[in-house]
PDB file of N, CA and C in Angstrom:
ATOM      1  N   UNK A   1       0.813  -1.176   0.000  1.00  0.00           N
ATOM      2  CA  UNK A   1       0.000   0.000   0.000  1.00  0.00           C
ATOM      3  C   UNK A   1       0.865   1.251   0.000  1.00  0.00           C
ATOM      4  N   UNK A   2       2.230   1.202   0.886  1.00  0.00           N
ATOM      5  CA  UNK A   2       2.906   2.186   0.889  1.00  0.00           C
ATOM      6  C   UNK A   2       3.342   3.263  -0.700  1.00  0.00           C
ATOM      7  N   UNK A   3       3.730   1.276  -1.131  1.00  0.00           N
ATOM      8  CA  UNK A   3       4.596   2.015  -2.817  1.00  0.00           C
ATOM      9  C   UNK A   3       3.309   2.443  -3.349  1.00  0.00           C
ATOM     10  N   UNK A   4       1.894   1.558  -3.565  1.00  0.00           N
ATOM     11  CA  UNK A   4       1.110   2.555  -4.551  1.00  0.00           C
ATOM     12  C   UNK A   4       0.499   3.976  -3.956  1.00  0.00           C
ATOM     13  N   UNK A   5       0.676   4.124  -2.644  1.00  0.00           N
ATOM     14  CA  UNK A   5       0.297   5.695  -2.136  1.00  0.00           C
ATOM     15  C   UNK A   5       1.639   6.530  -2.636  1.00  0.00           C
ATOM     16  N   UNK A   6       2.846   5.908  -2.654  1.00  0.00           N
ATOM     17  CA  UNK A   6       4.247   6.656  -3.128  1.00  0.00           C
ATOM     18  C   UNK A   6       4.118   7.291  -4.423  1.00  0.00           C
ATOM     19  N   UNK A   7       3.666   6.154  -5.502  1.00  0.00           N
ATOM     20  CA  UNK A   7       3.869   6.428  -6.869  1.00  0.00           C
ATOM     21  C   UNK A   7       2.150   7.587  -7.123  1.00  0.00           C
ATOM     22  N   UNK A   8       1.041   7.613  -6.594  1.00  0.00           N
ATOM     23  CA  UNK A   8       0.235   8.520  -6.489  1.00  0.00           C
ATOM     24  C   UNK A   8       0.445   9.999  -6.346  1.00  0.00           C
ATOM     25  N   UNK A   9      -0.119  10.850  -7.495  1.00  0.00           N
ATOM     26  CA  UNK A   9      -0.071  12.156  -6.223  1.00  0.00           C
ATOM     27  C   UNK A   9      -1.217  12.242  -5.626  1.00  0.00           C
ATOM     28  N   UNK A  10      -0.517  13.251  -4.733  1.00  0.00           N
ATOM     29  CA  UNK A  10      -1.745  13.286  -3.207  1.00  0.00           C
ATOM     30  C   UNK A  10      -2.994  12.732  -3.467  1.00  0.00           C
ATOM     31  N   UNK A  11      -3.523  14.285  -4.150  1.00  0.00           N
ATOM     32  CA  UNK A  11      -4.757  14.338  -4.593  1.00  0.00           C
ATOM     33  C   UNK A  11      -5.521  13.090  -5.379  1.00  0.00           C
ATOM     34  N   UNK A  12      -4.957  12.287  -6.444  1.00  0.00           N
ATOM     35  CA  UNK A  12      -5.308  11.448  -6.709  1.00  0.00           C
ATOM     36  C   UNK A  12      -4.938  10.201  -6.754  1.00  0.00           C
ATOM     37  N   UNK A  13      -4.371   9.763  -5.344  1.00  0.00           N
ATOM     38  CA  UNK A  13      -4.237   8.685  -4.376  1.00  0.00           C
ATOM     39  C   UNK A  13      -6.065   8.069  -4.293  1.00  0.00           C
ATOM     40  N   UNK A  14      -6.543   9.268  -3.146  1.00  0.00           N
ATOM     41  CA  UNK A  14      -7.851   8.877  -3.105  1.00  0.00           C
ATOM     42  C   UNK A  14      -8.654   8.600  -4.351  1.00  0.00           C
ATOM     43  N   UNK A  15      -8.665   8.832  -4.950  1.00  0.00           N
ATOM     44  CA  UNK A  15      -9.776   8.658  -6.119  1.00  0.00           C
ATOM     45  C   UNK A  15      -9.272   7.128  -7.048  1.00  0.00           C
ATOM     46  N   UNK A  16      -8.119   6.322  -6.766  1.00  0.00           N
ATOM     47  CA  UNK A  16      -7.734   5.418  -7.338  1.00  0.00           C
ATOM     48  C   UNK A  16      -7.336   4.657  -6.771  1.00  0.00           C
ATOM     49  N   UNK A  17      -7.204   3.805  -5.267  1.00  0.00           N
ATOM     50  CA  UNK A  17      -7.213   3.103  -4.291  1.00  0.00           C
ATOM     51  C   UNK A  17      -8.492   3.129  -3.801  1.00  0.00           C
ATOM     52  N   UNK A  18      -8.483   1.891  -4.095  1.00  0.00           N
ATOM     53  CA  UNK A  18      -9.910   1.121  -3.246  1.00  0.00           C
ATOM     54  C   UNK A  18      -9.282  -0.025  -2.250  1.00  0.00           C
ATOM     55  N   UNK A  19      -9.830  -0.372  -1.140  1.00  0.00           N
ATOM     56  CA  UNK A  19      -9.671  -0.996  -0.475  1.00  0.00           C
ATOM     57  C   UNK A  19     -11.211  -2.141   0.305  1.00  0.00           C
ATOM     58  N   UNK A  20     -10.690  -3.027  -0.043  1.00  0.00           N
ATOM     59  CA  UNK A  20     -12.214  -4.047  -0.135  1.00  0.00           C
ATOM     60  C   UNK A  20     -11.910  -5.062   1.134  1.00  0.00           C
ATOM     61  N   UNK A  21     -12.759  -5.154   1.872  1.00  0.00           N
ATOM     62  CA  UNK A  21     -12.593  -5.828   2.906  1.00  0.00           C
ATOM     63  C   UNK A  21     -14.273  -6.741   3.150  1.00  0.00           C
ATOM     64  N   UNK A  22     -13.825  -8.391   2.912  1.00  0.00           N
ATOM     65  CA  UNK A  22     -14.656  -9.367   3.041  1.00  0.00           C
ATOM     66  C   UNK A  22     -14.899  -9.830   4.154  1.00  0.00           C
ATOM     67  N   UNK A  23     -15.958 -10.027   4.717  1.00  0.00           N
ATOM     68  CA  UNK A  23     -15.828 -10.550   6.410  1.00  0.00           C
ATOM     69  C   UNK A  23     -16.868 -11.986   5.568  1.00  0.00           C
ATOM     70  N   UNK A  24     -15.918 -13.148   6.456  1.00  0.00           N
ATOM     71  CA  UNK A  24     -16.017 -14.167   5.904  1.00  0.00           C
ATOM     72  C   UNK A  24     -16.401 -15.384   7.262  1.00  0.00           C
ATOM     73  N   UNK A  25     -17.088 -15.756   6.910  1.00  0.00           N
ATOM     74  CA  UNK A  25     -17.725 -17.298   8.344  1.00  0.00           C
ATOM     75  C   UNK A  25     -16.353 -18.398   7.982  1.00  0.00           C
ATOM     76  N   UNK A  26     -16.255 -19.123   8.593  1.00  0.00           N
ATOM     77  CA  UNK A  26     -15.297 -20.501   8.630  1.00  0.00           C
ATOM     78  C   UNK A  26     -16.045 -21.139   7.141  1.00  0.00           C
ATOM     79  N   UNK A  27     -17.167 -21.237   7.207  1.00  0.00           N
ATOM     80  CA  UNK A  27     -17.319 -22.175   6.119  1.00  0.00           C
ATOM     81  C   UNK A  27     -17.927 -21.686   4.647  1.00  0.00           C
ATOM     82  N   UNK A  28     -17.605 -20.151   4.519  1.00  0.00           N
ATOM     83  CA  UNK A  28     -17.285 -19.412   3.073  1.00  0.00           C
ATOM     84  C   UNK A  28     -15.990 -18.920   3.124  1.00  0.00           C
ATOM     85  N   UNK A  29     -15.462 -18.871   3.884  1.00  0.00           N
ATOM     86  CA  UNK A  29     -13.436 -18.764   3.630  1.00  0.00           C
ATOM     87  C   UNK A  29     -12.804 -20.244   3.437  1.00  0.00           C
ATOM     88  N   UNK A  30     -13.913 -21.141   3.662  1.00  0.00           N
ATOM     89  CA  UNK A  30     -13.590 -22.538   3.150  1.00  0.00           C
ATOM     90  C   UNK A  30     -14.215 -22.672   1.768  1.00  0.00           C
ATOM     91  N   UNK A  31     -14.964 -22.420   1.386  1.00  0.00           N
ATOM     92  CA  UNK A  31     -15.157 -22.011  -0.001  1.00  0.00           C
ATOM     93  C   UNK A  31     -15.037 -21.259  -0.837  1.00  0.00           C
ATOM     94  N   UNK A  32     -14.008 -20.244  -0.140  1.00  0.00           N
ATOM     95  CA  UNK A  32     -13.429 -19.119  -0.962  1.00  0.00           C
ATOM     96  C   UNK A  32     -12.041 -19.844  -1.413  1.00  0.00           C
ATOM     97  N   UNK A  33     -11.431 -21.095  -0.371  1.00  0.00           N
ATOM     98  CA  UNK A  33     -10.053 -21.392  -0.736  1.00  0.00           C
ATOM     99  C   UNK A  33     -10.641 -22.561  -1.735  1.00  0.00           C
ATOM    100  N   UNK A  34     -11.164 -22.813  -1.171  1.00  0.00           N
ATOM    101  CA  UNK A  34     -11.394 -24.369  -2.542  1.00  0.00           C
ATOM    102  C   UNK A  34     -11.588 -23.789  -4.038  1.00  0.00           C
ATOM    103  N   UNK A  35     -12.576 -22.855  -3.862  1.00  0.00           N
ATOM    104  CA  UNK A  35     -12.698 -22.545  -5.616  1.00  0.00           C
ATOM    105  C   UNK A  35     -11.114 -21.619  -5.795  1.00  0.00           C
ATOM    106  N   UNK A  36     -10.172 -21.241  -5.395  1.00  0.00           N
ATOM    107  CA  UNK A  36      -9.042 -20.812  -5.427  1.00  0.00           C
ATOM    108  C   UNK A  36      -7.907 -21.823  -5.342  1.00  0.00           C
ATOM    109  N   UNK A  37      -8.102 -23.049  -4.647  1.00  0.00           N
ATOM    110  CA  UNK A  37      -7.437 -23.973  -5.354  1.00  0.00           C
ATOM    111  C   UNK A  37      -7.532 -24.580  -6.489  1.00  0.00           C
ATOM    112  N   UNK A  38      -8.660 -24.661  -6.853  1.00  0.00           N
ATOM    113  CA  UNK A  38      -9.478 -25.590  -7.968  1.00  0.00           C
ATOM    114  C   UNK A  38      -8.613 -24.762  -9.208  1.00  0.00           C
ATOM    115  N   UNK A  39      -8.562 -23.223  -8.987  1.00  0.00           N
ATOM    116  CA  UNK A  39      -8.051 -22.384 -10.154  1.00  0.00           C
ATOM    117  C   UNK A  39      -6.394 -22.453  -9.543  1.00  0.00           C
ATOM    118  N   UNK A  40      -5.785 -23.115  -8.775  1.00  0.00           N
ATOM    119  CA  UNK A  40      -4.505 -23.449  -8.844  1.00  0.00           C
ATOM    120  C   UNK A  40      -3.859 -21.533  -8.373  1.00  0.00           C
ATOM    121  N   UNK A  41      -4.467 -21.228  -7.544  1.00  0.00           N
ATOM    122  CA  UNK A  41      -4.529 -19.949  -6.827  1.00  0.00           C
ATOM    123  C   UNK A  41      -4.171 -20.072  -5.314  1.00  0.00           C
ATOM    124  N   UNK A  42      -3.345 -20.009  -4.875  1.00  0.00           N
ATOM    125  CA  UNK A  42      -2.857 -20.266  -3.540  1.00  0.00           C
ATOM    126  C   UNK A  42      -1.545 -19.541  -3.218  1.00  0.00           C
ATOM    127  N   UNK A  43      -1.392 -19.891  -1.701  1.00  0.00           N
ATOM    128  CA  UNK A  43      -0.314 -19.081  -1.593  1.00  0.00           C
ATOM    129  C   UNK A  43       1.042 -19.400  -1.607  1.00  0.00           C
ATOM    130  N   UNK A  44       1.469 -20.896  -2.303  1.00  0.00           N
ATOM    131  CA  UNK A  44       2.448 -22.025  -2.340  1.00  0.00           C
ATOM    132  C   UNK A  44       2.987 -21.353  -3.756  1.00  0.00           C
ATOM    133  N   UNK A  45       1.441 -21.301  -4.685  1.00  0.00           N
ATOM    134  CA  UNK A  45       1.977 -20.045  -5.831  1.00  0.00           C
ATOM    135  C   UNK A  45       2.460 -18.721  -5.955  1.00  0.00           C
ATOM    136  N   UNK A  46       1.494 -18.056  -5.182  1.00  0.00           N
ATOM    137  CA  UNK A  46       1.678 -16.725  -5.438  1.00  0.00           C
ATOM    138  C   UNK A  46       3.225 -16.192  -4.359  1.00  0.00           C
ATOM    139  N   UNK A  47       3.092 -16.892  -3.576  1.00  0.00           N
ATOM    140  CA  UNK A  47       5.087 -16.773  -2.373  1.00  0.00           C
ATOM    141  C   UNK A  47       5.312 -17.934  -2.443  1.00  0.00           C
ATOM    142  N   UNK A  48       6.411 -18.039  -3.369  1.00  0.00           N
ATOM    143  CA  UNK A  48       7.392 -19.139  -3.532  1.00  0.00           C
ATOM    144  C   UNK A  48       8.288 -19.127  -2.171  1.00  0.00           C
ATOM    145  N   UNK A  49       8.462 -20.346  -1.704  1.00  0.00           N
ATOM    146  CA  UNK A  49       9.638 -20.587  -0.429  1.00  0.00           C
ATOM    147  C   UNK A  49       8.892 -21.607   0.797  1.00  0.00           C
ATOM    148  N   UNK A  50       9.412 -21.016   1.573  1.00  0.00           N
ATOM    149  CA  UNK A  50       8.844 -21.991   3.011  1.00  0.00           C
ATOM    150  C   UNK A  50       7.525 -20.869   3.435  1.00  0.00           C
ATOM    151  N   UNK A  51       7.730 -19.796   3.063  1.00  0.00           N
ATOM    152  CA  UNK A  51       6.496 -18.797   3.921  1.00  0.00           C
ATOM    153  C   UNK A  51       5.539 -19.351   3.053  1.00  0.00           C
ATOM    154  N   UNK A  52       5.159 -19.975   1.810  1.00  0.00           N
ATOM    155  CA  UNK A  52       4.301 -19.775   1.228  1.00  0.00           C
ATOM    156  C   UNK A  52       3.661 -21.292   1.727  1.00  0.00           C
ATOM    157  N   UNK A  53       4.562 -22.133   1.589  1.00  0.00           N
ATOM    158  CA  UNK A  53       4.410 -23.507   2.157  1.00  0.00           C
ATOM    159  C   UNK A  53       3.724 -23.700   3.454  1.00  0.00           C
ATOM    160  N   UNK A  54       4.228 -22.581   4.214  1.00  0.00           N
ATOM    161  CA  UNK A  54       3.729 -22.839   5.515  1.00  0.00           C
ATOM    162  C   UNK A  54       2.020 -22.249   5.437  1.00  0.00           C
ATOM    163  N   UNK A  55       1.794 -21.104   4.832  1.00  0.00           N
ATOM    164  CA  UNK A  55       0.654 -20.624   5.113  1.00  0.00           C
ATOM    165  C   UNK A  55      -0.243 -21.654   4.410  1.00  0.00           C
ATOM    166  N   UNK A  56       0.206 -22.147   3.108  1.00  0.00           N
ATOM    167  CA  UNK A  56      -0.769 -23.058   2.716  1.00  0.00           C
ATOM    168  C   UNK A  56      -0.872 -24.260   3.231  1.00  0.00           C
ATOM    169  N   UNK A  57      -0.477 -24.677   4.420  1.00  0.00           N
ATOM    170  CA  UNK A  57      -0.637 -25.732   5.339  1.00  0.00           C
ATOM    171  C   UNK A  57      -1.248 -25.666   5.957  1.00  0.00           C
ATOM    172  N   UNK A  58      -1.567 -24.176   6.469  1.00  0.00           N
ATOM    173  CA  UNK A  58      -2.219 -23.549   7.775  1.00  0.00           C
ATOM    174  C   UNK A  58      -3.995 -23.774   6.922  1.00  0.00           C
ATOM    175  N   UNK A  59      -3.823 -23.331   5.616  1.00  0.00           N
ATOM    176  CA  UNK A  59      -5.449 -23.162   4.938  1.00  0.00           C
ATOM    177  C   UNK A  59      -5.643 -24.433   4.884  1.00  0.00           C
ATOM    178  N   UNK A  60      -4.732 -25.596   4.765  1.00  0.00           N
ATOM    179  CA  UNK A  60      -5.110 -27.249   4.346  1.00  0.00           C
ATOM    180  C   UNK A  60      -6.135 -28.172   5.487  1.00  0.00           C
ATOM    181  N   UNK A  61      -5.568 -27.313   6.766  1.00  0.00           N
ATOM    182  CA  UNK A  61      -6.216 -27.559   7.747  1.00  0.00           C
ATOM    183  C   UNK A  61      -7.372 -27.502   8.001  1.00  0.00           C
ATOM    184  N   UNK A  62      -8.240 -26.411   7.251  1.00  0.00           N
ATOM    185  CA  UNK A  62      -9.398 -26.096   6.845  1.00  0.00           C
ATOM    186  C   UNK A  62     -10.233 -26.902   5.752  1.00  0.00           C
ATOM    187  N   UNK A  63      -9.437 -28.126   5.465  1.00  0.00           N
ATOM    188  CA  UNK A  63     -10.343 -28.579   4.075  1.00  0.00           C
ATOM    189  C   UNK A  63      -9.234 -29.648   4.390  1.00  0.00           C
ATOM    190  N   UNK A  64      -9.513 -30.408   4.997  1.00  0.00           N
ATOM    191  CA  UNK A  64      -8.773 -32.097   5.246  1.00  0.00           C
ATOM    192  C   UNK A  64      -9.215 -33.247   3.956  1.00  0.00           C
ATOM    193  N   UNK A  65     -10.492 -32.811   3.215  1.00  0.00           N
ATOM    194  CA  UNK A  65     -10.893 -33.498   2.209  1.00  0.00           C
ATOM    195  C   UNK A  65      -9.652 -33.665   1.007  1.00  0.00           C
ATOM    196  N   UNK A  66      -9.016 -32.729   1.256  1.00  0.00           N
ATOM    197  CA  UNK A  66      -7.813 -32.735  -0.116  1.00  0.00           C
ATOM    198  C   UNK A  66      -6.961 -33.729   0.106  1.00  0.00           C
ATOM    199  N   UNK A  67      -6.872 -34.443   1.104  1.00  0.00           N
ATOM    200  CA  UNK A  67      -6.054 -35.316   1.734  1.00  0.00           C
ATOM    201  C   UNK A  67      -6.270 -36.804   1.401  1.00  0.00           C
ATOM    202  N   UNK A  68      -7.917 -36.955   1.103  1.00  0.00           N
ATOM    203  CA  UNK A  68      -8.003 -38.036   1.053  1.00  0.00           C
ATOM    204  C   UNK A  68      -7.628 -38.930  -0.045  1.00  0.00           C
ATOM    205  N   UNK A  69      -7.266 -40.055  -0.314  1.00  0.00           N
ATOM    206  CA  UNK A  69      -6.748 -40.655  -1.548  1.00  0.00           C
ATOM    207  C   UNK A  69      -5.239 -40.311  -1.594  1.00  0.00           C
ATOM    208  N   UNK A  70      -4.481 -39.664  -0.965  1.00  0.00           N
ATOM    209  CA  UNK A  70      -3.123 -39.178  -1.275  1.00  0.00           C
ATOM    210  C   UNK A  70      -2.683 -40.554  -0.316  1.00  0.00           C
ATOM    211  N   UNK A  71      -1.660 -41.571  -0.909  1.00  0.00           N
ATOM    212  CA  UNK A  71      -1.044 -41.721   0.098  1.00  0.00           C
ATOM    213  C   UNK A  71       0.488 -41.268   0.323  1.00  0.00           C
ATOM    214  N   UNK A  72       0.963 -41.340   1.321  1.00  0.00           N
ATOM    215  CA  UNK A  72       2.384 -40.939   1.888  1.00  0.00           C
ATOM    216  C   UNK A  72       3.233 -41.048   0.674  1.00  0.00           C
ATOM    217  N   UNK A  73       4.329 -40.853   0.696  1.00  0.00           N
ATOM    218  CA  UNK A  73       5.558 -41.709  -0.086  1.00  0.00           C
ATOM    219  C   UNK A  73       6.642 -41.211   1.108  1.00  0.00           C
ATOM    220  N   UNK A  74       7.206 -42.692   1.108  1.00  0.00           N
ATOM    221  CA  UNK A  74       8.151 -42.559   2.030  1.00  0.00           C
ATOM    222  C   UNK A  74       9.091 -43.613   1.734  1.00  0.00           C
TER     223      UNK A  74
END
């Protein structure tokens, strides 16, 4: 938010930043990630590394169904 208020001038900062804020139940932020996996939209994609890995572990937790049929390899 910083850089696009930077590259703005003042005046028309406001008129071209929007800021959208979803308030979401457990079980439509569970269907907000599924149809966002389904489109291969996650955050394993969008932050490559361990941060991205980790957060999308944290959402997997929320939808244990993806799990099923996988087995291990070890």
């Amino acid at each position: 938010m910083h850089n696009l208020r930077d590259l703005a001038e003042p005046l028309d900062a406001r008129d071209h930043l929007w800021k959208i804020v979803i308030s979401a139940n457990k079980s439509l932020r569970k269907e907000f990630l599924t149809e966002l996996q389904r489109m291969n939209i996650h955050n394993q994609t969008l932050f490559r590394g361990l941060g991205g890995l980790a957060a999308d572990l944290e959402n997997y937790i929320l939808m244990p169904e993806f799990f099923v049929g996988i087995e291990p390899k070890i």
